[in-house]
Protein backbone atom coordinates (compact mmCIF):
# COMPACT_ATOMS: atom_id res chain seq x y z
CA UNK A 1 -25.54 23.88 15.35
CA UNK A 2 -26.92 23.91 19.12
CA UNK A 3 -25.24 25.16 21.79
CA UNK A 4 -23.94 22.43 24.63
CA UNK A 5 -26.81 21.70 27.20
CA UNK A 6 -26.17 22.59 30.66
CA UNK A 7 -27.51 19.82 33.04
CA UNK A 8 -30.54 20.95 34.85
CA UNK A 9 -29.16 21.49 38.55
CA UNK A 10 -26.31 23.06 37.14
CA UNK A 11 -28.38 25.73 35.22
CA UNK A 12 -30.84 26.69 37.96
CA UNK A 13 -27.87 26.75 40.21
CA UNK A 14 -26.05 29.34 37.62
CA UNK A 15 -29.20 30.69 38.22
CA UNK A 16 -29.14 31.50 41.63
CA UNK A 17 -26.22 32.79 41.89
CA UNK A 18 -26.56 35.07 39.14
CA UNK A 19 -28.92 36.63 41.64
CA UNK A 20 -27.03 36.35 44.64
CA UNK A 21 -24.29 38.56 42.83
CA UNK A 22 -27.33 40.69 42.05
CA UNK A 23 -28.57 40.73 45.63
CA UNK A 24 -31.86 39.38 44.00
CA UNK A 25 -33.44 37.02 46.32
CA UNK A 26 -34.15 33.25 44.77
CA UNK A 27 -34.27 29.97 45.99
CA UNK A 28 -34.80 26.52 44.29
CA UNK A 29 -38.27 25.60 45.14
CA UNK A 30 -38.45 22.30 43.69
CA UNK A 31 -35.76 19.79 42.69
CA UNK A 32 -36.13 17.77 40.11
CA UNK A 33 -33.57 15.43 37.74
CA UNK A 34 -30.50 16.19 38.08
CA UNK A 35 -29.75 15.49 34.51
CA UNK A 36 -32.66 16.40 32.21
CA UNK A 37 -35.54 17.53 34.56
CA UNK A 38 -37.46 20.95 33.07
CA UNK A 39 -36.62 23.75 34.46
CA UNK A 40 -38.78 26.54 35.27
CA UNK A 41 -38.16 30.13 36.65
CA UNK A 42 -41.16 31.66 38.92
CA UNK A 43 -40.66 35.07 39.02
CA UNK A 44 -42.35 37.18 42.42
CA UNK A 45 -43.09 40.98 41.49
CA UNK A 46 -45.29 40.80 44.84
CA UNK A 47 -47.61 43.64 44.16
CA UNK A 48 -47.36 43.36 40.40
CA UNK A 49 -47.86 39.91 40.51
CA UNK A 50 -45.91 37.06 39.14
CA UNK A 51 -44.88 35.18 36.03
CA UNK A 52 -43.48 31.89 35.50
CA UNK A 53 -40.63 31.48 32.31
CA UNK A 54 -40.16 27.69 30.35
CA UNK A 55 -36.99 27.22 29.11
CA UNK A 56 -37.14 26.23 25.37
CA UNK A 57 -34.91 25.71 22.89
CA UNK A 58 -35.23 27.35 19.62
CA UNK A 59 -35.15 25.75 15.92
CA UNK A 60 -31.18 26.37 15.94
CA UNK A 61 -31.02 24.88 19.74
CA UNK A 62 -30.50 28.31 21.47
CA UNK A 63 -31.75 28.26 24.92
CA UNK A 64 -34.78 30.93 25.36
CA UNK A 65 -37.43 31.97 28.09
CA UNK A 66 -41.00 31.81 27.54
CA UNK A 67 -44.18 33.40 29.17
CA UNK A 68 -45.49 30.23 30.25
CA UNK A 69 -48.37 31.88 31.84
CA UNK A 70 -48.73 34.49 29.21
CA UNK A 71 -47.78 37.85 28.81
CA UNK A 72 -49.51 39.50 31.47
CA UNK A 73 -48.56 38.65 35.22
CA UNK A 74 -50.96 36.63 37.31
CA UNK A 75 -51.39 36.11 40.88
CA UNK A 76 -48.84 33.82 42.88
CA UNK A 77 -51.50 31.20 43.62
CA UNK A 78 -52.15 31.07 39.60
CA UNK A 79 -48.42 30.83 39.23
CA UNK A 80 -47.83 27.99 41.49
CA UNK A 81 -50.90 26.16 40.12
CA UNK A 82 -49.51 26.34 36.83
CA UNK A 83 -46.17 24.93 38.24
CA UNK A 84 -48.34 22.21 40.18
CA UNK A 85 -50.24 21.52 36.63
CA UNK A 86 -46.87 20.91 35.14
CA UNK A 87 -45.35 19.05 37.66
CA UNK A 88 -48.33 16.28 37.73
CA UNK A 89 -46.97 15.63 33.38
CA UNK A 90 -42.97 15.83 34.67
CA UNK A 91 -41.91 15.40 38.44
CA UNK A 92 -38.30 16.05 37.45
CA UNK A 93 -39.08 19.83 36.93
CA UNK A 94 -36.69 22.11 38.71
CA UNK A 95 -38.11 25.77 40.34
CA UNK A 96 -35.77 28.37 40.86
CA UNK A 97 -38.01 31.15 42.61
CA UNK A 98 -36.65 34.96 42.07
CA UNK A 99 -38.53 38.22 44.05
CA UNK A 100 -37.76 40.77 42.08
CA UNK A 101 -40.48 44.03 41.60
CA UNK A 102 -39.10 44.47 38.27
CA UNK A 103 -40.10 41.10 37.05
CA UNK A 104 -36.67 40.45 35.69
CA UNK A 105 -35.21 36.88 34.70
CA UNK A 106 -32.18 36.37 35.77
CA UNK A 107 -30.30 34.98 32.37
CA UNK A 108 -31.60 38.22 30.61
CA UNK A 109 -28.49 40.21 30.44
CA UNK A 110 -27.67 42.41 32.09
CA UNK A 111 -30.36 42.08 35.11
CA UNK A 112 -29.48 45.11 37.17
């Protein structure tokens, strides 16, 4: 059995203020639909460079994060190409931009 769906805006919103209670800067850096838009996570290590998660759901519909540009971080222009790659296939995708030097996504619990 899957668990419920969140709608998009709601989940990059939990999102975001996951961090805030973290005092981990993020903003939403594209908005997308509402409803069912993708939703992406760009994570800024600065110096050690960034990665950007895809949410997926797995074969039993549990929601889970993948490397979408691969295990090993890349530069921020190579991470906002990718998200400009994607966004050409689905302009609904949502962005929820996090700086964090640890490289840490925000629904991995606990963050801090």
């Amino acid at each position: 059995m899957s668990d419920p769906r969140l709608k998009s805006k709601l989940l990059v919103q939990a999102g975001a203020r996951l961090c805030s209670q973290r005092a981990v800067p993020a903003m939403v850096t594209r908005r997308g639909d509402p409803d069912a838009g993708a939703v992406y996570i760009k994570i800024n290590g600065f110096d050690r460079g960034c990665a950007v998660l895809s949410q997926i759901r797995m074969e039993d519909g549990r929601l889970a994060w993948l490397r979408a540009t691969g295990e090993a971080t890349v530069s921020e222009a190579d991470a906002d190409a990718y998200i400009d790659r994607q966004a050409k296939y689905d302009p609904d995708l949502w962005v929820l931009e996090v700086e964090d030097r640890e490289g840490r996504n925000p629904f991995d619990d606990p963050m801090v």
